[in-house]
N, C-alpha and C. Protein backbone atom coordinates (compact mmCIF):
# COMPACT_ATOMS: atom_id res chain seq x y z
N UNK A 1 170.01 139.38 67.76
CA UNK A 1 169.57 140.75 67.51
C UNK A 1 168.91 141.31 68.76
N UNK A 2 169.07 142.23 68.66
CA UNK A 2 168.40 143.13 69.79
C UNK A 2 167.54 145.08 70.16
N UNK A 3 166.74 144.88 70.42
CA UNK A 3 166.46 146.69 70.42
C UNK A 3 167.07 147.64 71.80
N UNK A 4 167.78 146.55 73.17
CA UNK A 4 167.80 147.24 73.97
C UNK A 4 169.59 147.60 74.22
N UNK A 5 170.07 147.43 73.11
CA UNK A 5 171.25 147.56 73.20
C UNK A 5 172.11 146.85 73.90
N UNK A 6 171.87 145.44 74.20
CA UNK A 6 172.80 144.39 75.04
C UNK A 6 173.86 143.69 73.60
N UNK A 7 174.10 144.17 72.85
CA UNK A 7 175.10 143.97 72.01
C UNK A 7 176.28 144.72 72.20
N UNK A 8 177.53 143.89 72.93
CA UNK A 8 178.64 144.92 73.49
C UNK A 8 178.00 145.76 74.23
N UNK A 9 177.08 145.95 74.79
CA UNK A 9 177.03 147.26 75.56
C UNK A 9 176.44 148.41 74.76
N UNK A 10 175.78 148.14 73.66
CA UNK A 10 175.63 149.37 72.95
C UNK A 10 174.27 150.22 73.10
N UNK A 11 174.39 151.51 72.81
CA UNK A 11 172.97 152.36 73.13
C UNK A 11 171.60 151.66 72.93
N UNK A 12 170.68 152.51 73.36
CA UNK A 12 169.55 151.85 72.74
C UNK A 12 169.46 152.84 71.72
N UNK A 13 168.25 152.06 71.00
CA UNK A 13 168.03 152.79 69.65
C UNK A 13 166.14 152.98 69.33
N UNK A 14 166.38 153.61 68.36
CA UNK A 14 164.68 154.37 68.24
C UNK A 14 163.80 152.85 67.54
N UNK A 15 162.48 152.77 68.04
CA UNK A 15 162.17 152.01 67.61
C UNK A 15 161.88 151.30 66.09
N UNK A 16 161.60 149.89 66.56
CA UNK A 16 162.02 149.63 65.15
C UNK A 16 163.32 148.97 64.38
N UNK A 17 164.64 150.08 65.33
CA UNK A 17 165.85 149.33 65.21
C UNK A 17 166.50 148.33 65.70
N UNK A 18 167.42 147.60 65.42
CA UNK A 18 167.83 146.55 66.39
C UNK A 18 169.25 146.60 66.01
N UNK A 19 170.34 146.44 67.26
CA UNK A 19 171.45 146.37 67.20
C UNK A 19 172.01 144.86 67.08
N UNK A 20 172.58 144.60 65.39
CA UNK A 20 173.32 143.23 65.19
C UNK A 20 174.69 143.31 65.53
N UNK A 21 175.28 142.19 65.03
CA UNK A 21 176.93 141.76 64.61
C UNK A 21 176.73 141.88 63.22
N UNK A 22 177.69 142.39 62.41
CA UNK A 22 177.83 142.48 61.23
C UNK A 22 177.55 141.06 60.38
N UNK A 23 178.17 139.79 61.03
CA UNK A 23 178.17 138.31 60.78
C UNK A 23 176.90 137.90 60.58
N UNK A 24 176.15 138.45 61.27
CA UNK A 24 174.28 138.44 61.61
C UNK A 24 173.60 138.48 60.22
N UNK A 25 174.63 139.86 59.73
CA UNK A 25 173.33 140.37 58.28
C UNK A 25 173.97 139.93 56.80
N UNK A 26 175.82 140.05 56.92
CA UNK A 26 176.24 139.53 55.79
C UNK A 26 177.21 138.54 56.05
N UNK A 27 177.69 138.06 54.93
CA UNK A 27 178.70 136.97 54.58
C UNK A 27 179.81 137.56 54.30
N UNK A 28 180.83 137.10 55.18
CA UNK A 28 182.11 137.66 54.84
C UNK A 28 183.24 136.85 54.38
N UNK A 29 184.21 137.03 53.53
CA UNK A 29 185.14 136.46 53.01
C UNK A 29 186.37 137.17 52.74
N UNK A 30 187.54 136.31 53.20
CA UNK A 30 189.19 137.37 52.44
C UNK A 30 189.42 136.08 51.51
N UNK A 31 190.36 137.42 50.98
CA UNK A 31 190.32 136.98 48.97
C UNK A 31 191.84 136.01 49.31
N UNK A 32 192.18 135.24 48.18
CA UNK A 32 193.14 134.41 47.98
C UNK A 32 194.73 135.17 48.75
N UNK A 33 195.27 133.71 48.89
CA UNK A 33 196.79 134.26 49.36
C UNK A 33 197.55 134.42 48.19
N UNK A 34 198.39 135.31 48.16
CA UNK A 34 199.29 135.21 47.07
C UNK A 34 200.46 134.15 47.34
N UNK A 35 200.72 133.14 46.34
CA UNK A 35 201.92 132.17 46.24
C UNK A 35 202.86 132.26 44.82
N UNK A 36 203.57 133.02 44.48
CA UNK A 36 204.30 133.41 43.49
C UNK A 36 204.74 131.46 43.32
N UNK A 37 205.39 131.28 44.41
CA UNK A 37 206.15 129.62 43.87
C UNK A 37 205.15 128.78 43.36
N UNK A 38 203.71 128.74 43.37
CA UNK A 38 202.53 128.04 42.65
C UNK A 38 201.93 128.73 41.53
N UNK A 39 202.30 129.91 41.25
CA UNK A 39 202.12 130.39 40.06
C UNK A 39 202.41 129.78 39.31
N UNK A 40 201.12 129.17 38.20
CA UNK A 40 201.40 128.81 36.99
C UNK A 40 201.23 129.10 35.41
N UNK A 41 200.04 130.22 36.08
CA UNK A 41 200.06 131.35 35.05
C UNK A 41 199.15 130.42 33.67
N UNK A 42 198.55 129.72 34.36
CA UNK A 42 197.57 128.73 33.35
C UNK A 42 196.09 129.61 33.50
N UNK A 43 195.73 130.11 34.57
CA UNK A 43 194.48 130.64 35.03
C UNK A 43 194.66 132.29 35.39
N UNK A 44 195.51 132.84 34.72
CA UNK A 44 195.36 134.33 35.55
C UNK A 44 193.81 135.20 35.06
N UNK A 45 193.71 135.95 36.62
CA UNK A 45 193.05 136.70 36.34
C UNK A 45 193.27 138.02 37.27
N UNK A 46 192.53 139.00 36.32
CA UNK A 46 193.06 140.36 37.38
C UNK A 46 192.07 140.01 38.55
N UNK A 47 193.00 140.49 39.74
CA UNK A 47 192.41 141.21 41.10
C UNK A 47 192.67 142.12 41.62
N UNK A 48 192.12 142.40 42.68
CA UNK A 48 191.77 144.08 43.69
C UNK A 48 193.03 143.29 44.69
N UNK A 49 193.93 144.74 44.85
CA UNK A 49 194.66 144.42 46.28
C UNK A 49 194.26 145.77 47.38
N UNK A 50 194.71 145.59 48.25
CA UNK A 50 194.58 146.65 49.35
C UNK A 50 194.49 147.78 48.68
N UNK A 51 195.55 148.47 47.99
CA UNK A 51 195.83 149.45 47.59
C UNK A 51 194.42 149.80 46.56
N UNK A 52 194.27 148.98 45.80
CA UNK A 52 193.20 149.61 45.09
C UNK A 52 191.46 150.01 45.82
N UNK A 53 191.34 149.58 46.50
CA UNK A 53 190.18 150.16 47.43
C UNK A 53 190.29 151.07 48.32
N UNK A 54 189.96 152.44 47.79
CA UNK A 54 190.01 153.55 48.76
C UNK A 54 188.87 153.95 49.37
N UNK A 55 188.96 154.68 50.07
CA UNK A 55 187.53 155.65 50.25
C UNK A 55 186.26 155.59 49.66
N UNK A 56 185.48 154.95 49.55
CA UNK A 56 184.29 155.00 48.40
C UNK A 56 184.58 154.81 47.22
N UNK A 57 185.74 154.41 46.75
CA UNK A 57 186.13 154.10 45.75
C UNK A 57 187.03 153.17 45.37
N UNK A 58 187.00 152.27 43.80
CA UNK A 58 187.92 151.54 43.54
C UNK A 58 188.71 151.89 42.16
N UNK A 59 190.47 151.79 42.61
CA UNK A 59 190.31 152.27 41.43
C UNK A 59 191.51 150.83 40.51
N UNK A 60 191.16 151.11 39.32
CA UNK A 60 191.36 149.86 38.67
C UNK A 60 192.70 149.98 37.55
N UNK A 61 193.32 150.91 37.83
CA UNK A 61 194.42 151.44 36.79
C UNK A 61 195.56 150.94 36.63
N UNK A 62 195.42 150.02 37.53
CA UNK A 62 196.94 149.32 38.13
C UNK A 62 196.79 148.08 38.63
N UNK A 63 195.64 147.02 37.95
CA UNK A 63 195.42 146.08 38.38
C UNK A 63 196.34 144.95 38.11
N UNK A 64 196.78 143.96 38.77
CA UNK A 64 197.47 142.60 38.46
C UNK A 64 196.67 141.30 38.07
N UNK A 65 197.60 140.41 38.20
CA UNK A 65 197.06 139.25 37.72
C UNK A 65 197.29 138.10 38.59
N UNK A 66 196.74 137.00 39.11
CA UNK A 66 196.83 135.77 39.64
C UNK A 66 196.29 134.64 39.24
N UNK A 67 196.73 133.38 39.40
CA UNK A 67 196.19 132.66 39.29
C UNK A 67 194.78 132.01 39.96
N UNK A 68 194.05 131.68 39.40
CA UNK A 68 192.45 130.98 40.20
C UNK A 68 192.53 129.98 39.37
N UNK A 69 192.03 128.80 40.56
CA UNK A 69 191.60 127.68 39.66
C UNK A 69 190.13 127.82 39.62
N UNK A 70 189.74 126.64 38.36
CA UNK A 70 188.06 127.21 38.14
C UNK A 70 187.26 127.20 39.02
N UNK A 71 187.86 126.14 40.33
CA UNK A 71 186.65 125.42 41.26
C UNK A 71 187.12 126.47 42.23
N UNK A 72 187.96 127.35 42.34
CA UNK A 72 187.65 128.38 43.36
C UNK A 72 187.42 129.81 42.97
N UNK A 73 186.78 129.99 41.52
CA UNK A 73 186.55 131.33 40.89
C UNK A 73 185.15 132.02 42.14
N UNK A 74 184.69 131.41 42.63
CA UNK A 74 183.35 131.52 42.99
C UNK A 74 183.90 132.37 44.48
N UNK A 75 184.71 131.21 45.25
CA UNK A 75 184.99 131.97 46.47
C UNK A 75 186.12 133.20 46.70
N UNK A 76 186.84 133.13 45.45
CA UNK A 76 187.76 134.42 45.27
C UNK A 76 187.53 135.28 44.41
N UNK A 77 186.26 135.78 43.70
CA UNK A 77 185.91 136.89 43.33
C UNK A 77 184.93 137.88 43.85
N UNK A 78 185.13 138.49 43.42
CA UNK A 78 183.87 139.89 43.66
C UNK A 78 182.94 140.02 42.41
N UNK A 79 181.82 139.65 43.13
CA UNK A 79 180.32 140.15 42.08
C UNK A 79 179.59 141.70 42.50
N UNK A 80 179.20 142.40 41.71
CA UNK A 80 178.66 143.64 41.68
C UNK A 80 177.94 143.74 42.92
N UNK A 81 178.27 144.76 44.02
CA UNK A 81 177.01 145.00 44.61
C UNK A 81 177.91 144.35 45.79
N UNK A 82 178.96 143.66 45.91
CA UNK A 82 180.14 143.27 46.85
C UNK A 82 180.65 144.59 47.86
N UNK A 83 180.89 144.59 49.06
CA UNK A 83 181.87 145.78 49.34
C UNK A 83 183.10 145.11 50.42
N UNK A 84 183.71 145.78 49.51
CA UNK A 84 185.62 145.28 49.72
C UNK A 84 185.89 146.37 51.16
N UNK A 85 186.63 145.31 52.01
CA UNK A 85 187.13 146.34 53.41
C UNK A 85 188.45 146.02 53.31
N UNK A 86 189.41 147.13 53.30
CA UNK A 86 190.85 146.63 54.12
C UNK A 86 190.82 145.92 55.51
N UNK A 87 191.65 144.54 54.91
CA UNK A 87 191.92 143.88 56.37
C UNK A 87 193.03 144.69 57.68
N UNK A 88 193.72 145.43 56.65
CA UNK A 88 195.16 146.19 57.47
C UNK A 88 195.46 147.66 57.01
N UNK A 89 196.27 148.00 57.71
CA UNK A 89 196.56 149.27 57.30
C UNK A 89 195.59 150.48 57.66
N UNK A 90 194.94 151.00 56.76
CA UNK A 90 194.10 151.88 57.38
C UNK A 90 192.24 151.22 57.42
N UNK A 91 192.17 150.58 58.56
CA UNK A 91 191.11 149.50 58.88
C UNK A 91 189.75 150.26 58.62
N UNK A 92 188.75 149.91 58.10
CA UNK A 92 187.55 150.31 57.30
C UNK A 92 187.54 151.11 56.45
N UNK A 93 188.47 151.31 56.03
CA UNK A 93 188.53 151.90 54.38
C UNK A 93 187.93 150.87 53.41
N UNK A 94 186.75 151.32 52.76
CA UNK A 94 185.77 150.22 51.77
C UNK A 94 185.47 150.86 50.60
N UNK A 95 185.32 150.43 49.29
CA UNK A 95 184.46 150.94 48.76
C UNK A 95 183.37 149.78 48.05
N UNK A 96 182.32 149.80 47.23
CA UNK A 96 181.60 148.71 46.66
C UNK A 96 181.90 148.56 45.44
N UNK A 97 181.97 147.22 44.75
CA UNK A 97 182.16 146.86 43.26
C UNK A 97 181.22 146.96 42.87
N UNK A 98 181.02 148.06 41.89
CA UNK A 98 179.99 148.89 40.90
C UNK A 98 180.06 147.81 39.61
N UNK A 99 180.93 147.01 39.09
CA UNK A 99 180.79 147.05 37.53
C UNK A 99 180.16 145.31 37.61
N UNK A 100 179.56 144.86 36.38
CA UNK A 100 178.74 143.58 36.10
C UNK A 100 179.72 143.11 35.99
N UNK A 101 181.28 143.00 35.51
CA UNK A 101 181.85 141.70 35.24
C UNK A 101 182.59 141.59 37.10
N UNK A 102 182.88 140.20 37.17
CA UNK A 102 183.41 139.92 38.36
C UNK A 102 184.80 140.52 38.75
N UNK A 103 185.69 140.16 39.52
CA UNK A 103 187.10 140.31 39.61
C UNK A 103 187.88 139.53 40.62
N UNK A 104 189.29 139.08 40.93
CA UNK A 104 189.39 138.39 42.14
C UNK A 104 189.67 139.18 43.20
N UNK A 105 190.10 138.69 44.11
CA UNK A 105 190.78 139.86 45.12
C UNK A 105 191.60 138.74 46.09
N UNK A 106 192.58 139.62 46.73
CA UNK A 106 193.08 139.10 47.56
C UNK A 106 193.31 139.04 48.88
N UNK A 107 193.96 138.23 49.83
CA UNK A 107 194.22 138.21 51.47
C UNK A 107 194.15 139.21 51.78
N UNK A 108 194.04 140.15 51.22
CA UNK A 108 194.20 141.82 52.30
C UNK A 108 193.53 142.48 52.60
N UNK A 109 192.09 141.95 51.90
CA UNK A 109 190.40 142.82 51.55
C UNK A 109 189.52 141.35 51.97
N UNK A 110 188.75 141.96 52.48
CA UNK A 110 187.52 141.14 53.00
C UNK A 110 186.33 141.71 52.29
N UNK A 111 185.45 140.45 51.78
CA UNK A 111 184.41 140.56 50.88
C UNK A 111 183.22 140.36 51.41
N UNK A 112 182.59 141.40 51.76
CA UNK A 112 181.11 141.72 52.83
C UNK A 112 179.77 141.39 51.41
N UNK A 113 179.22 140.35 51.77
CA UNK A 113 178.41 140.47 51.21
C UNK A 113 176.83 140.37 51.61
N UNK A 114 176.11 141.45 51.39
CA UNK A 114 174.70 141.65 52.05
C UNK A 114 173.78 141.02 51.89
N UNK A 115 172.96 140.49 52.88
CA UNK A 115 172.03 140.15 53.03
C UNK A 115 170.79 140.91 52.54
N UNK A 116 169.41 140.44 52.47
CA UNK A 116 168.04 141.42 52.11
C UNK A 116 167.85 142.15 53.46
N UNK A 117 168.70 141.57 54.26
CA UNK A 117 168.42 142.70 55.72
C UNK A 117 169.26 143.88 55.38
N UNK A 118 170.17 143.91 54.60
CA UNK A 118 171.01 145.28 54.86
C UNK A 118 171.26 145.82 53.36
N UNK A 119 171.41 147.35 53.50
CA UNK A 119 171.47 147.98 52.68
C UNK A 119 173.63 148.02 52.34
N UNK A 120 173.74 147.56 51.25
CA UNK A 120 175.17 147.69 51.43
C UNK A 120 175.92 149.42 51.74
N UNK A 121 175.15 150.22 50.85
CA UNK A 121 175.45 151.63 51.05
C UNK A 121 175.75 152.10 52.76
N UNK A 122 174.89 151.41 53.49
CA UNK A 122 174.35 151.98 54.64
C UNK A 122 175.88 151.34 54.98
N UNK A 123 176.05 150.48 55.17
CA UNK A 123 176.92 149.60 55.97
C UNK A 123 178.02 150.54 55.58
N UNK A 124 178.56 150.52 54.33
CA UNK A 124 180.03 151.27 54.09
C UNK A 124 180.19 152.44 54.73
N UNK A 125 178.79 153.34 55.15
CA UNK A 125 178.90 154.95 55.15
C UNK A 125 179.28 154.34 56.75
N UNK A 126 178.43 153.47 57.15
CA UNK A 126 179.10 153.16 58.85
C UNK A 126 180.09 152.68 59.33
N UNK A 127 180.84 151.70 58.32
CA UNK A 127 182.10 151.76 58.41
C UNK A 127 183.44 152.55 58.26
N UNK A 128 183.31 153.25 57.76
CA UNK A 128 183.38 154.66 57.34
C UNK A 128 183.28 155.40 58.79
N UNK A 129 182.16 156.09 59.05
CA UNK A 129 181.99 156.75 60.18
C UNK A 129 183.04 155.88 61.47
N UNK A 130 182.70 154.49 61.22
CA UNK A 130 183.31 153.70 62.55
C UNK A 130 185.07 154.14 62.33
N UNK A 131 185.48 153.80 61.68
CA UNK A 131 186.68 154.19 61.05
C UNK A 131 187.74 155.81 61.73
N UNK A 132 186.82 156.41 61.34
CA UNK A 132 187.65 157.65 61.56
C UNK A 132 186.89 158.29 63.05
N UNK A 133 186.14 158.07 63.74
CA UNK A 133 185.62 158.34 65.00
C UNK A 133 186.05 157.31 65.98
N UNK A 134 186.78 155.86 65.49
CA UNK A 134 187.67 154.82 66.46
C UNK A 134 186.64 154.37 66.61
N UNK A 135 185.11 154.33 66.19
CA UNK A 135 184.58 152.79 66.92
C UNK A 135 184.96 151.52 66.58
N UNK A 136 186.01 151.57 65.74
CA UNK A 136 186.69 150.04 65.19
C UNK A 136 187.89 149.82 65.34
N UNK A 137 188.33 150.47 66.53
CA UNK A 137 189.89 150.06 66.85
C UNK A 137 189.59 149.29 68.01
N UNK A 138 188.64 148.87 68.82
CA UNK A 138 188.52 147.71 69.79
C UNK A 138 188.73 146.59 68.82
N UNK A 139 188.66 146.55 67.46
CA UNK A 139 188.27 145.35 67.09
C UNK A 139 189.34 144.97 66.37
N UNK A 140 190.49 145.74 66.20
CA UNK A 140 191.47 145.89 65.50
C UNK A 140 193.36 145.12 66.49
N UNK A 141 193.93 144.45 65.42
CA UNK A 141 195.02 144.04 66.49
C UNK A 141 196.24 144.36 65.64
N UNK A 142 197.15 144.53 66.53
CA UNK A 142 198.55 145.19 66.04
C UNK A 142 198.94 146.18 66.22
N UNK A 143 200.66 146.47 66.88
CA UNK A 143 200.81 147.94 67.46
C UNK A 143 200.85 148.72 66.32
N UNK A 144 201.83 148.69 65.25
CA UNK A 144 202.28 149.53 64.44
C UNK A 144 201.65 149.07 63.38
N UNK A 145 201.18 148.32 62.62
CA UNK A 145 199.74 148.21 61.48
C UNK A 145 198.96 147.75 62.24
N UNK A 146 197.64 148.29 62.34
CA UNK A 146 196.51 147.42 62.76
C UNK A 146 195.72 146.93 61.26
N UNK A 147 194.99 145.81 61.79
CA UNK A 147 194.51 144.60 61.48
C UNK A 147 193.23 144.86 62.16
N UNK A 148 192.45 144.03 60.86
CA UNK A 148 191.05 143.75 60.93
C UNK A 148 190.92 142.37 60.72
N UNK A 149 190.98 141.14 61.97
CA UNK A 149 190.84 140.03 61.57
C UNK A 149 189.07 139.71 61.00
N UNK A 150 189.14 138.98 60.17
CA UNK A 150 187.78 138.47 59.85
C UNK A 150 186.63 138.23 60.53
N UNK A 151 186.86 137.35 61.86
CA UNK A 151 186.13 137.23 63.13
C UNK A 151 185.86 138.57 63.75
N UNK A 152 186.73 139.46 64.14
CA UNK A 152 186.34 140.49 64.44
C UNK A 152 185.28 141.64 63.64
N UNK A 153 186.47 141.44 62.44
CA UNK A 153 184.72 141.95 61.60
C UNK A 153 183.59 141.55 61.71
N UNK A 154 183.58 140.29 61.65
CA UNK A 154 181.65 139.87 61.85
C UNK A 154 181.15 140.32 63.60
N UNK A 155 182.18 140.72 64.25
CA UNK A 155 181.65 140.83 65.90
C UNK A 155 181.14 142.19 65.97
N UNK A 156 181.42 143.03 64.71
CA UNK A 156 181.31 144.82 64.98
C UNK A 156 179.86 144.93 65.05
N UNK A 157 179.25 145.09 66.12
CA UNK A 157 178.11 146.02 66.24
C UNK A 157 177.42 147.12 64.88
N UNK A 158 176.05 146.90 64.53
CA UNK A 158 175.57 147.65 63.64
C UNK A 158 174.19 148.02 64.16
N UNK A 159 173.75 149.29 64.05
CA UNK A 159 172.31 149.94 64.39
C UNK A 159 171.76 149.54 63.31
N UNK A 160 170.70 148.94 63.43
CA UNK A 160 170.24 148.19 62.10
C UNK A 160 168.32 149.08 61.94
N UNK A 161 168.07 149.87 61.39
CA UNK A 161 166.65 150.03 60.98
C UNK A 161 166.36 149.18 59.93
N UNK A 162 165.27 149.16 59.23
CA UNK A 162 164.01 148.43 58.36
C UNK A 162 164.66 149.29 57.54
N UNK A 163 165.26 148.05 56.67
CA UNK A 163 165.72 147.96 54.61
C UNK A 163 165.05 150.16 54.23
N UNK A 164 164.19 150.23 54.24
CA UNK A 164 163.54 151.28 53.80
C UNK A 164 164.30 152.12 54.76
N UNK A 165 164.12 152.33 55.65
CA UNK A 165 164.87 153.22 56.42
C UNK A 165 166.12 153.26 56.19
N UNK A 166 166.75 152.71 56.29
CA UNK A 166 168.63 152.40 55.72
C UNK A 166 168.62 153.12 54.37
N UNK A 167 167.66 153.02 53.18
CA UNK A 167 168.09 153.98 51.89
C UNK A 167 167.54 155.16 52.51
N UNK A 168 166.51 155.49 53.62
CA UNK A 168 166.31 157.08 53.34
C UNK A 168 167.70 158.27 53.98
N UNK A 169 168.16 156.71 54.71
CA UNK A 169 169.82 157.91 55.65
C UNK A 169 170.34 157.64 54.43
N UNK A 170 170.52 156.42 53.67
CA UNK A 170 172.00 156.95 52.62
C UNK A 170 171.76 157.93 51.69
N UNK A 171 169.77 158.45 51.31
CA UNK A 171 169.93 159.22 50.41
C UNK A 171 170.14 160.87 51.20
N UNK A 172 169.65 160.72 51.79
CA UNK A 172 170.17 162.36 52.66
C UNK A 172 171.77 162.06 53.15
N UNK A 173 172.35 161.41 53.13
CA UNK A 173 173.51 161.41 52.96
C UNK A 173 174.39 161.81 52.26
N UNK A 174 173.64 161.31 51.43
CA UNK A 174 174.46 161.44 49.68
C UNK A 174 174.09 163.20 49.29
N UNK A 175 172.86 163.08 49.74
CA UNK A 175 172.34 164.39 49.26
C UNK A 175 173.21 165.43 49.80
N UNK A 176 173.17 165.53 51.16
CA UNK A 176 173.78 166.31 51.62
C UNK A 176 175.54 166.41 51.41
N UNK A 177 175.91 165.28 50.94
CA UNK A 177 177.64 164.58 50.39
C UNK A 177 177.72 165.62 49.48
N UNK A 178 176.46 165.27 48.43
CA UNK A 178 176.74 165.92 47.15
C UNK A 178 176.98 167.51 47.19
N UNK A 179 176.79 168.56 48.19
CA UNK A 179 177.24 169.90 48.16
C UNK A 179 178.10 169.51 48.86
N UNK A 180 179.19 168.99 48.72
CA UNK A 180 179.95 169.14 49.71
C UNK A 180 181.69 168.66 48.29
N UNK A 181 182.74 169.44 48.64
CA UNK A 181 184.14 168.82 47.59
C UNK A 181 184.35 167.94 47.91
N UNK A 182 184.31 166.65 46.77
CA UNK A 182 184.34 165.63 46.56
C UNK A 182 185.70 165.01 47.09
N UNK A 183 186.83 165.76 47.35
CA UNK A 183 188.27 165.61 47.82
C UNK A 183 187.77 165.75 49.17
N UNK A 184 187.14 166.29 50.04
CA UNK A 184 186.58 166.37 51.14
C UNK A 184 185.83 165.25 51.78
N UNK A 185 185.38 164.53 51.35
CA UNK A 185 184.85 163.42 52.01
C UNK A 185 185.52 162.28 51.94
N UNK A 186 186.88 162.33 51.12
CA UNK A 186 187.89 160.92 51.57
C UNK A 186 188.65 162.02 52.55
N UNK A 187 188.56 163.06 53.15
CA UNK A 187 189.61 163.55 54.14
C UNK A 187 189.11 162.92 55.18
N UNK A 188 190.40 162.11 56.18
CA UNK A 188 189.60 161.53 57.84
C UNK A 188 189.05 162.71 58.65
N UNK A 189 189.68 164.03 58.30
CA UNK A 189 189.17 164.98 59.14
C UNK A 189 187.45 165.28 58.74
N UNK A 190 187.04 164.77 57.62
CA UNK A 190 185.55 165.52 56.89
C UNK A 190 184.49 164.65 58.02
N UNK A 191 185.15 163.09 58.69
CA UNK A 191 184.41 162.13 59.33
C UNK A 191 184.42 162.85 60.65
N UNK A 192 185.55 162.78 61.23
CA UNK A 192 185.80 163.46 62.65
C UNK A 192 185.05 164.52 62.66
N UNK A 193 184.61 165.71 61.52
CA UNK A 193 183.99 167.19 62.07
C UNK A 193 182.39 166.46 62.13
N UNK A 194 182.34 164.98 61.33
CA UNK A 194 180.58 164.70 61.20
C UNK A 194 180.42 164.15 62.31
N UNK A 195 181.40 163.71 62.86
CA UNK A 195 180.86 162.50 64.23
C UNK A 195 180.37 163.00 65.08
N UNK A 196 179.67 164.56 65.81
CA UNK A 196 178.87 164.79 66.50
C UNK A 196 177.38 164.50 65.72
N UNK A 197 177.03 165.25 64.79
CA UNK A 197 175.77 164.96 64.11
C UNK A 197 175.27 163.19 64.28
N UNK A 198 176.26 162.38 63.82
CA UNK A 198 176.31 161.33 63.59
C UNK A 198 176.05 160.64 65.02
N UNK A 199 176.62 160.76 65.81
CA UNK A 199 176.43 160.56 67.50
C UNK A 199 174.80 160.68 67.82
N UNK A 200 174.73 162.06 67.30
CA UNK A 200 173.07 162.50 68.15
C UNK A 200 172.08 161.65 66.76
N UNK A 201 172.59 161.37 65.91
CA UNK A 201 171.90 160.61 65.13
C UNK A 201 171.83 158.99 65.73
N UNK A 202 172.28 158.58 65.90
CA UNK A 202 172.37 156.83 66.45
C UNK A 202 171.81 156.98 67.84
N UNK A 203 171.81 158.56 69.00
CA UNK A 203 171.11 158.01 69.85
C UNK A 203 169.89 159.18 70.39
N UNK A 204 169.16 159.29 69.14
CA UNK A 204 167.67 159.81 69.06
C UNK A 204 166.71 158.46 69.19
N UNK A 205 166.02 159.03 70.02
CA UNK A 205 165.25 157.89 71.03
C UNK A 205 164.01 157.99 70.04
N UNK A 206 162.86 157.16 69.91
CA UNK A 206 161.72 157.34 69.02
C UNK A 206 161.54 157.07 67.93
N UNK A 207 160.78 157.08 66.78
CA UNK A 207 160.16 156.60 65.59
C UNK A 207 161.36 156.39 64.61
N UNK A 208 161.46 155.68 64.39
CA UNK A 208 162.88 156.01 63.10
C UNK A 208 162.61 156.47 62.16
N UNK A 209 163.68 157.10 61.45
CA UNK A 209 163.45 158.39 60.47
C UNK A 209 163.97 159.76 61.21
N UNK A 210 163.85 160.01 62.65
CA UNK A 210 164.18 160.79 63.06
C UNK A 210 165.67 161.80 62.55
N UNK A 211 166.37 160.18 63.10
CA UNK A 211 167.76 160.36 63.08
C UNK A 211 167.91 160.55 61.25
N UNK A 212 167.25 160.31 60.43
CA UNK A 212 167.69 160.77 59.02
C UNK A 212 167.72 162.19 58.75
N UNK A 213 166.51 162.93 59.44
CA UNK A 213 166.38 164.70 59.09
C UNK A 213 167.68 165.05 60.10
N UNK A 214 168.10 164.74 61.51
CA UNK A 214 169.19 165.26 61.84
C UNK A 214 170.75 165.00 61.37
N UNK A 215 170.61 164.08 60.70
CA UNK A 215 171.99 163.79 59.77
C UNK A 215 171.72 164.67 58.29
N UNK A 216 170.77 164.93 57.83
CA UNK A 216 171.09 165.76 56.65
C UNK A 216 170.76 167.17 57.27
N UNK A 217 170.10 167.63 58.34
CA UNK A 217 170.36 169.16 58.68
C UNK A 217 171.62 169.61 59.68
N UNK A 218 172.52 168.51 60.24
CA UNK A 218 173.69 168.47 61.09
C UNK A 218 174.80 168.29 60.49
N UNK A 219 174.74 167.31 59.68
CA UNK A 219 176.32 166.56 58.88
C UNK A 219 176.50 168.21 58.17
């Protein structure tokens, strides 16, 4: 960890903050491979594929089924409070598993799970931001699909403030989300028009908190 920004090269930040690796604050995992020829259809259970994790959202209308054995229910599901990333395709597209019962998921989604250092909200809205402003195509491989290998995920750089600080940006976030059409904030263009605000937010020098009043009077 660090405050002077020798992580990749990255800015400094207002005090207080420290710039990690994602690997630093949570635990990451991709979900089971699919093997149709080992299907035995003794253990199915539904899981999340790529497709069902969009934008801040999951949606569950079209879920399948796989097999898990019991002794690996633990490392191939999702518990509440989980947030699912596409490994491919369109790379940091996340949303978080909201509901109490578990689910599995598979090779195509990586399962971020937070530490008491990090706010999961915070993390998605930055992956997110990283996403559609390209700070996550260094980390990304493949000409025509890019890929989010696992390792690389844990290498992505995060501006990290104090637990308390992390909910006061997601709630002026949200706050400010909430006047805003809800079809509008899965548009990549709604990220691209925020990424100046968002810019002068990550490199306001001084007390933290700063950067929260200029993300809800800028975004």
């Amino acid at each position: 960890m660090s405050e002077s920004g020798d992580v990749d090269g990255e800015r400094d930040l207002p005090a207080g903050w420290v710039w990690v690796r994602l690997g630093e604050i949570a635990d990451t995992d991709l979900g089971k491979m699919l093997d149709k020829k080992q299907s035995t259809g003794r253990n199915p259970m539904p899981y999340l594929r790529n497709v069902n994790v969009q934008w801040g959202q999951i949606n569950t209308s079209d879920l399948l089924k796989m097999d898990i054995d019991s002794e690996d229910v633990d490392r191939f599901t999702v518990s509440k409070g989980d947030l699912l990333v596409c490994e491919g395709g369109e790379v940091g597209r996340c949303a978080i598993w909201g509901r109490d019962e578990s689910i599995a998921y598979q090779k195509a989604l990586h399962r971020v799970r937070a530490s008491v250092a990090l706010e999961t909200r915070f993390l998605r809205y930055y992956l997110e931001f990283g996403a559609f402003s390209g700070r996550l195509k260094r980390f990304t491989t493949g000409s025509t699909i890019k890929h989010l290998p696992q390792q690389r995920l844990r290498e992505v750089p995060v501006p990290l403030p104090p637990v308390a600080e992390q909910r006061r940006i997601v709630e002026a976030l949200e706050e400010q989300l909430s006047r805003i059409d809800s079809v509008a904030v899965f548009d990549p263009r709604f990220w691209v028009d925020l990424r100046p605000s968002l810019d002068r937010w990550l490199r306001v020098p001084g007390r933290p908190g700063r950067g929260t009043v200029g993300l809800a009077v800028n975004g």
